[in-house]
C-alpha atoms as a PDB file:
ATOM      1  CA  UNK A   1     -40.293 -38.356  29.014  1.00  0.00           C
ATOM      2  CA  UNK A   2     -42.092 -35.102  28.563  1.00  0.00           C
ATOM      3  CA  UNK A   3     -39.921 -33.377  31.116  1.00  0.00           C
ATOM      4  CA  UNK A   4     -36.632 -34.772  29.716  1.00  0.00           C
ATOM      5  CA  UNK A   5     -38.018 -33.347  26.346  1.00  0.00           C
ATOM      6  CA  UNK A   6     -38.832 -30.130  27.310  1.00  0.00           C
ATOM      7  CA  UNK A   7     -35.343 -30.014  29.337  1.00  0.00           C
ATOM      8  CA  UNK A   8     -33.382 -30.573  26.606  1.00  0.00           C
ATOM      9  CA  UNK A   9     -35.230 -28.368  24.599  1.00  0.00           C
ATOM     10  CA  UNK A  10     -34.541 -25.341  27.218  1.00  0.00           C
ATOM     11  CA  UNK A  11     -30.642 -26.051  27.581  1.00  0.00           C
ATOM     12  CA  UNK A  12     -30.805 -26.393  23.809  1.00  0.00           C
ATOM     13  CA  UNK A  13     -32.322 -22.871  23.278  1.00  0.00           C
ATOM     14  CA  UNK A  14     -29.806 -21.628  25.864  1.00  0.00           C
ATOM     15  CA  UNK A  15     -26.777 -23.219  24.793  1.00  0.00           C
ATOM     16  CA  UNK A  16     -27.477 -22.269  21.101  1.00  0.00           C
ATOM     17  CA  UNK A  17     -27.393 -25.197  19.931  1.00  0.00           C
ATOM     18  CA  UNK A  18     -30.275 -27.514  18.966  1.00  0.00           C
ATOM     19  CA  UNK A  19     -32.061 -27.372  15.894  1.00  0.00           C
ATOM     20  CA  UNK A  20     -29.820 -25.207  14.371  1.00  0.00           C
ATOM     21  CA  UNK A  21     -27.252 -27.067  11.593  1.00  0.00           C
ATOM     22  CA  UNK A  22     -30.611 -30.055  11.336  1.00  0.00           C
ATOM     23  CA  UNK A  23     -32.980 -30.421   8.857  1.00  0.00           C
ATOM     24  CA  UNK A  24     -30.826 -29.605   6.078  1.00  0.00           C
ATOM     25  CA  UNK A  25     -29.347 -26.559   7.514  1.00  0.00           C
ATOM     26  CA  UNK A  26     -25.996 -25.553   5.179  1.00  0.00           C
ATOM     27  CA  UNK A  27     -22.934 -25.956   7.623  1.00  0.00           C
ATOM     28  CA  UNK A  28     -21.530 -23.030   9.247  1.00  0.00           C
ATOM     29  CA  UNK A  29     -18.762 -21.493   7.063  1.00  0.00           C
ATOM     30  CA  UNK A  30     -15.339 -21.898   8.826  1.00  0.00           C
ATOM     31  CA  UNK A  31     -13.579 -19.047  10.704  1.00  0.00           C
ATOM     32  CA  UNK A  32     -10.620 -17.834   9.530  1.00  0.00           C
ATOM     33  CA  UNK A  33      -8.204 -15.200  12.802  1.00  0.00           C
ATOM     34  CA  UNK A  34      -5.823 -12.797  11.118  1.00  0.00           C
ATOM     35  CA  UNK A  35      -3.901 -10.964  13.162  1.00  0.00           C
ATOM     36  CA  UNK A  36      -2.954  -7.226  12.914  1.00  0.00           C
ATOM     37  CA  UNK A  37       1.056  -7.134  11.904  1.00  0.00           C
ATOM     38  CA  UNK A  38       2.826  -6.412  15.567  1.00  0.00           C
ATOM     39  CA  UNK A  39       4.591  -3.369  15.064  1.00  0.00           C
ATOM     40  CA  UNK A  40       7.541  -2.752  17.110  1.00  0.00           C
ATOM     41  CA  UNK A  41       7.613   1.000  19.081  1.00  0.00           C
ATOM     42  CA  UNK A  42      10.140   2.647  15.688  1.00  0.00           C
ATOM     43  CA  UNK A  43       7.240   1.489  13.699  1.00  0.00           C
ATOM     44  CA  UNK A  44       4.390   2.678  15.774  1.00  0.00           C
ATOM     45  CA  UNK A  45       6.087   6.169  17.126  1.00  0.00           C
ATOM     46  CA  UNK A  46       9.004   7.163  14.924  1.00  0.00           C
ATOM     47  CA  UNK A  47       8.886   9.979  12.590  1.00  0.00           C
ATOM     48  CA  UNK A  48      10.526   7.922   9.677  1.00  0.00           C
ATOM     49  CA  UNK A  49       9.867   5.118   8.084  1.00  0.00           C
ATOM     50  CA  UNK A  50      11.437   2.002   9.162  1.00  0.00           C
ATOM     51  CA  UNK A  51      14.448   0.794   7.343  1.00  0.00           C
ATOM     52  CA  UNK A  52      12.860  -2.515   6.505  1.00  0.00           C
ATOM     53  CA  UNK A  53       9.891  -0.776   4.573  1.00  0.00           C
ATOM     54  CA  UNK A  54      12.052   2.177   2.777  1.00  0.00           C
ATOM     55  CA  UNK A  55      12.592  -0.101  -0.346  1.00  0.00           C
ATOM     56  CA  UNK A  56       8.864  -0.414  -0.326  1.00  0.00           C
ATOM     57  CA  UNK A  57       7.432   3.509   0.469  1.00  0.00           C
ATOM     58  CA  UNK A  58      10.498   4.472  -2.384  1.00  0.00           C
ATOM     59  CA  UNK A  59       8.585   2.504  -4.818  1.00  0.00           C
ATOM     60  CA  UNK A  60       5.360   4.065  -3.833  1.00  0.00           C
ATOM     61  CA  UNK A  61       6.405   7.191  -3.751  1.00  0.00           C
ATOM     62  CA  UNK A  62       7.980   6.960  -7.692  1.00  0.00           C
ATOM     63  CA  UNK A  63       4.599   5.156  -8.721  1.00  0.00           C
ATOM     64  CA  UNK A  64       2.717   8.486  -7.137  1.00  0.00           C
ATOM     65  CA  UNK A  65       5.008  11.040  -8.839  1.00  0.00           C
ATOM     66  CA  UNK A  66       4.968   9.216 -12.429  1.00  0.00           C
ATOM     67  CA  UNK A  67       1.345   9.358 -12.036  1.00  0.00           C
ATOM     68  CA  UNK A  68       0.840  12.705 -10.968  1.00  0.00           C
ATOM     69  CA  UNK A  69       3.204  13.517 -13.896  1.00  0.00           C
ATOM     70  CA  UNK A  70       1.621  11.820 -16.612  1.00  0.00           C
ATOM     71  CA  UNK A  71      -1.688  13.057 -15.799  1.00  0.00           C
ATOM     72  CA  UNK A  72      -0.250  16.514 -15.838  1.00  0.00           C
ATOM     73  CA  UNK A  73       1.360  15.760 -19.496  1.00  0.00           C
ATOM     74  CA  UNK A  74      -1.827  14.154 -20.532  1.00  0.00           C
ATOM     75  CA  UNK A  75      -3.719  17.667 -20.071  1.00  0.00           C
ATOM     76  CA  UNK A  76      -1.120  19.276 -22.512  1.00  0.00           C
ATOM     77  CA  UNK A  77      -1.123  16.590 -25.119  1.00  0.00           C
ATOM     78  CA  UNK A  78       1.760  14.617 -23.787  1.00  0.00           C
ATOM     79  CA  UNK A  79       4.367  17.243 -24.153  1.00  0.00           C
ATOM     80  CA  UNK A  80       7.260  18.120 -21.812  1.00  0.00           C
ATOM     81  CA  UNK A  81       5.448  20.633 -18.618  1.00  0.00           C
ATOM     82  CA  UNK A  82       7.011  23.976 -17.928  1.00  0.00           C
ATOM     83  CA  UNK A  83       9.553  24.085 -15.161  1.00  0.00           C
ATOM     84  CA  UNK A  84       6.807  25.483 -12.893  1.00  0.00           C
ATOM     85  CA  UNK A  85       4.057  22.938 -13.782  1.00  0.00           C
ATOM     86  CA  UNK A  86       6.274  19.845 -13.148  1.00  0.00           C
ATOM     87  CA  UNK A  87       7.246  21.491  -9.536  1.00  0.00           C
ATOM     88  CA  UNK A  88       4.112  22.410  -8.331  1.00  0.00           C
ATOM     89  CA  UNK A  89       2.753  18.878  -9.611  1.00  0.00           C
ATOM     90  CA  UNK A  90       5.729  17.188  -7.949  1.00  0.00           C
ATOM     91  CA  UNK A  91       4.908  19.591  -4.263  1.00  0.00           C
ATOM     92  CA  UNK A  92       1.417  18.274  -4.982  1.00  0.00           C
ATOM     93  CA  UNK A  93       2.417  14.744  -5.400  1.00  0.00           C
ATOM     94  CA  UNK A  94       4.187  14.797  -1.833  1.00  0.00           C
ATOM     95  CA  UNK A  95       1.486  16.646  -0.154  1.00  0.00           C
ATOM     96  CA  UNK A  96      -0.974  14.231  -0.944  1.00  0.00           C
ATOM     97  CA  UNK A  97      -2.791  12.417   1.843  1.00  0.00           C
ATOM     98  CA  UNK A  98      -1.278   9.097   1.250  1.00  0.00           C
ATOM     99  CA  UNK A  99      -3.938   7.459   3.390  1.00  0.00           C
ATOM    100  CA  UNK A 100      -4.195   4.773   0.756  1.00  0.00           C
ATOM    101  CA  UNK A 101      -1.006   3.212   1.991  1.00  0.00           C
ATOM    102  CA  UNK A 102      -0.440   1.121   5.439  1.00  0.00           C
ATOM    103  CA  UNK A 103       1.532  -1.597   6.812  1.00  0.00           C
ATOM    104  CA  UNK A 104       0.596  -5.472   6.607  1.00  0.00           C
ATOM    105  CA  UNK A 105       2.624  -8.449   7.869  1.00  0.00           C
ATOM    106  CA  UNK A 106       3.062 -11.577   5.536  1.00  0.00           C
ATOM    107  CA  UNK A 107       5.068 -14.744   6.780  1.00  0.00           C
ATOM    108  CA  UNK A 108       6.537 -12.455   9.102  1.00  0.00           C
ATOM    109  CA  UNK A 109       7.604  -9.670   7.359  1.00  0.00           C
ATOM    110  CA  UNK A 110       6.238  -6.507   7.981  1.00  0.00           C
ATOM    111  CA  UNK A 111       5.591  -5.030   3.798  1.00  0.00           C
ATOM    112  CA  UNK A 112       4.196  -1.113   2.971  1.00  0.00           C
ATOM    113  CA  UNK A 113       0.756  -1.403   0.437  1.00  0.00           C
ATOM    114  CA  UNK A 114      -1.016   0.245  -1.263  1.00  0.00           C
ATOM    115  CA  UNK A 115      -1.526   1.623  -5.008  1.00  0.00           C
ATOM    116  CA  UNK A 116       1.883   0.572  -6.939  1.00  0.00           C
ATOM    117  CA  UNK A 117       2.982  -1.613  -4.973  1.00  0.00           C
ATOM    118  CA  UNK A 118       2.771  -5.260  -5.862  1.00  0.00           C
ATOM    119  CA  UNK A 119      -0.639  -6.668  -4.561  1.00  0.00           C
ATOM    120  CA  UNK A 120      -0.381  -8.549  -1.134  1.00  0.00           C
ATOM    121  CA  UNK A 121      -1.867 -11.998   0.307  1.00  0.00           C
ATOM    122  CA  UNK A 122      -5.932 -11.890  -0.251  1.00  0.00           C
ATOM    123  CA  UNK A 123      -5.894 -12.221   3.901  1.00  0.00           C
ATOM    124  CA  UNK A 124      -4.099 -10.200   5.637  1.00  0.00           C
ATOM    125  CA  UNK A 125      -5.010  -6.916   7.753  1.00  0.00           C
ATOM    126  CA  UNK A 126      -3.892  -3.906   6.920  1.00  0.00           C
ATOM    127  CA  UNK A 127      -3.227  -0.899   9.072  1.00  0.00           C
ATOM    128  CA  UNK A 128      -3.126   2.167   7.574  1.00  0.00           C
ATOM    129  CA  UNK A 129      -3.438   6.007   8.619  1.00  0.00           C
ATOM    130  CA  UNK A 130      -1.558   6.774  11.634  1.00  0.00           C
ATOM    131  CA  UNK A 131       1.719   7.868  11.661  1.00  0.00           C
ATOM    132  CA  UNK A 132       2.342   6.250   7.584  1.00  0.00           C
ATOM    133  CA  UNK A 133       0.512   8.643   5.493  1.00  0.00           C
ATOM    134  CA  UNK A 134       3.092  11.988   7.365  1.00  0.00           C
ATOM    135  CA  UNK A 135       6.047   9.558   7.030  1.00  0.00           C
ATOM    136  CA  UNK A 136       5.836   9.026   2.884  1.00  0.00           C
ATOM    137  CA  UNK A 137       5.021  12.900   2.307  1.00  0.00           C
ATOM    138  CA  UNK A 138       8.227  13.394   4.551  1.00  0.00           C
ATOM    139  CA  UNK A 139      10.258  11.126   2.527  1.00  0.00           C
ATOM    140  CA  UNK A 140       8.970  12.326  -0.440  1.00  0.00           C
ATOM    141  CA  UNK A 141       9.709  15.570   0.050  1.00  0.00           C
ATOM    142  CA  UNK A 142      13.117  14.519   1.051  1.00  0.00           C
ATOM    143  CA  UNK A 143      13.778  12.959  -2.663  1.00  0.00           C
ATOM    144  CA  UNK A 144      12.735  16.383  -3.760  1.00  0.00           C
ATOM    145  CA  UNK A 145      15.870  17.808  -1.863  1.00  0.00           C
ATOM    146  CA  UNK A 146      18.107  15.263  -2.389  1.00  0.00           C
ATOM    147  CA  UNK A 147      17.548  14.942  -6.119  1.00  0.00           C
ATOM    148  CA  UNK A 148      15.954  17.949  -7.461  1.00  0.00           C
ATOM    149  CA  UNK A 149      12.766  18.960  -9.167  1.00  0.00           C
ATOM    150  CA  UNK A 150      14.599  18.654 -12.253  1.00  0.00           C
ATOM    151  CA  UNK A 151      16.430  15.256 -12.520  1.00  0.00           C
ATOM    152  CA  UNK A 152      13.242  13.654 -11.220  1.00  0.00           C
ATOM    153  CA  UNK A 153      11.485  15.193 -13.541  1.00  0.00           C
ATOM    154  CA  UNK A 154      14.110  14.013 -16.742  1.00  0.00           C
ATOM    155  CA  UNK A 155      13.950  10.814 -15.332  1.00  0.00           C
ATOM    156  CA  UNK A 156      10.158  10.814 -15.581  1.00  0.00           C
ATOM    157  CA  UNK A 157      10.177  11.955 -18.760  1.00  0.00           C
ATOM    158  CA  UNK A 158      12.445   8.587 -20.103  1.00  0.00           C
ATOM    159  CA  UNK A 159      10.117   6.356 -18.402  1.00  0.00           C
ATOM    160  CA  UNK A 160       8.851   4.727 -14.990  1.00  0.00           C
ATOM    161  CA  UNK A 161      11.937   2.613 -15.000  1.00  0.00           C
ATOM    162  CA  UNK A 162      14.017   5.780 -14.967  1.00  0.00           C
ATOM    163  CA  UNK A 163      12.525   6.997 -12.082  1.00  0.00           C
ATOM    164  CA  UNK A 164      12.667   4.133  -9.793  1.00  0.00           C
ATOM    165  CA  UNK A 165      16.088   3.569 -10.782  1.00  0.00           C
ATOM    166  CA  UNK A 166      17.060   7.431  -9.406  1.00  0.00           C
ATOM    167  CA  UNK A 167      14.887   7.114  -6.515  1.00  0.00           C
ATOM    168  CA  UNK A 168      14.993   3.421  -5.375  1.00  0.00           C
ATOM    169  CA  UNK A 169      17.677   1.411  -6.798  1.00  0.00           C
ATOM    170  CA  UNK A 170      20.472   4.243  -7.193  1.00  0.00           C
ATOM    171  CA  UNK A 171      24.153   3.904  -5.147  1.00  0.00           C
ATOM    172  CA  UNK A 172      22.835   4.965  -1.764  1.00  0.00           C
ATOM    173  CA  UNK A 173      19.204   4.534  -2.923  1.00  0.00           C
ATOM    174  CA  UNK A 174      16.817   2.550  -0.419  1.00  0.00           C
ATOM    175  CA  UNK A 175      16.826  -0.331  -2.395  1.00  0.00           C
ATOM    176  CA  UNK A 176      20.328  -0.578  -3.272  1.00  0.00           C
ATOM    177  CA  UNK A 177      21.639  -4.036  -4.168  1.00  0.00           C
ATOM    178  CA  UNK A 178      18.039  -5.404  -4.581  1.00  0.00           C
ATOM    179  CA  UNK A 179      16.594  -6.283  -7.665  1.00  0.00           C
ATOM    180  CA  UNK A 180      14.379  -4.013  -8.706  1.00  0.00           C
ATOM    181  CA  UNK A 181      10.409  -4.981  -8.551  1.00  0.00           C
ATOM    182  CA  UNK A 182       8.312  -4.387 -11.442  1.00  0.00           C
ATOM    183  CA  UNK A 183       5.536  -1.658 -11.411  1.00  0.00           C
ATOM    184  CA  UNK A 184       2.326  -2.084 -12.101  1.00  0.00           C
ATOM    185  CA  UNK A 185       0.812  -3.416 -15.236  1.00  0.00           C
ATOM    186  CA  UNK A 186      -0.510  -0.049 -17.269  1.00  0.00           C
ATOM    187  CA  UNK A 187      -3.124  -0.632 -19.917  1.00  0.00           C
ATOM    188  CA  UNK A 188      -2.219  -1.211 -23.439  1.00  0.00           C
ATOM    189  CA  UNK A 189      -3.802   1.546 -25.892  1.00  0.00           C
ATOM    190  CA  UNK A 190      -6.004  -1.008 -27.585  1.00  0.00           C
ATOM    191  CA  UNK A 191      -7.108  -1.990 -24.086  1.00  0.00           C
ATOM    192  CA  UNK A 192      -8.728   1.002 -23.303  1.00  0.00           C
END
């Protein structure tokens, strides 16, 4: 009996099982797998973003300029910026690192994230940096010279709407025939 015992208790201690989970022990938490989104080789080596995630990156792009701007206007007491202000905040607001932003897969579809963008499923993995953060300056910078300093910046100035309608939503814009998705909640004054 005593060598059965102590038997059991060596293949317990190396099979990691034993008395672990008795006396009272809490049960192990279930595992949950997520797996990274697959990207295909345009998403992985291109220089551009995928057509499937322009609607998306256009959205993020307008939610970084309309910030960028509106922190500018704040320093000036909310008044219209000089023509050379708005530019060099709107060159700013495309050469930002953009390493906030990545690509996740949900149900199968393969969605951009990050700050202005509506938030994703609580599980999912993210990959971000790479090749995303030199792709959304690109195509920012590419609004600039489709567009023009100034009409973004008049669109700015008559709201975030405005601007996503120029950029996104516009004839031959990215997100053409879509409905357009609501930006992010902003703070009421008496929130603050």
């Amino acid at each position: 009996m005593r060598a059965a015992l102590a038997a059991w208790l060596v293949l317990s201690l190396l099979g990691g099982t034993g008395a672990q989970g008795m006396c009272g022990d809490p049960p192990a938490a279930p595992s949950h797998s997520i797996p990274a989104p697959q990207l295909s080789p345009e998403d992985r080596l291109s220089p551009h973003i995928p057509q499937s995630l322009r609607c998306d990156a256009c959205h993020a792009i307008a939610f970084q300029i309309e910030e960028q701007l509106s922190k500018a206007e704040g320093k000036v007491g909310k008044k219209a910026l000089k023509e050379s202000d708005y530019i060099e905040v709107l060159e700013r607001s495309c050469s930002q690192d953009w390493e906030s932003y990545g690509v996740l897969e949900l149900d199968g579809e393969k969605r951009l994230s990050g700050p202005g963008l509506p938030s994703q499923h609580p599980l999912s993995v993210l990959v971000s940096g790479g090749p995303w953060p030199a792709r959304l300056s690109k195509l920012c910078h590419g609004y600039m010279g489709e567009q023009g300093e100034a009409q973004i910046y008049g669109a700015h100035r008559r709201g975030a709407a405005a601007l996503r309608q120029l950029l996104c939503h516009g004839d031959k814009g990215p997100c053409a025939g879509r409905k357009e998705r609501p930006g992010p909640r902003k703070a009421l004054q008496n929130e603050l």
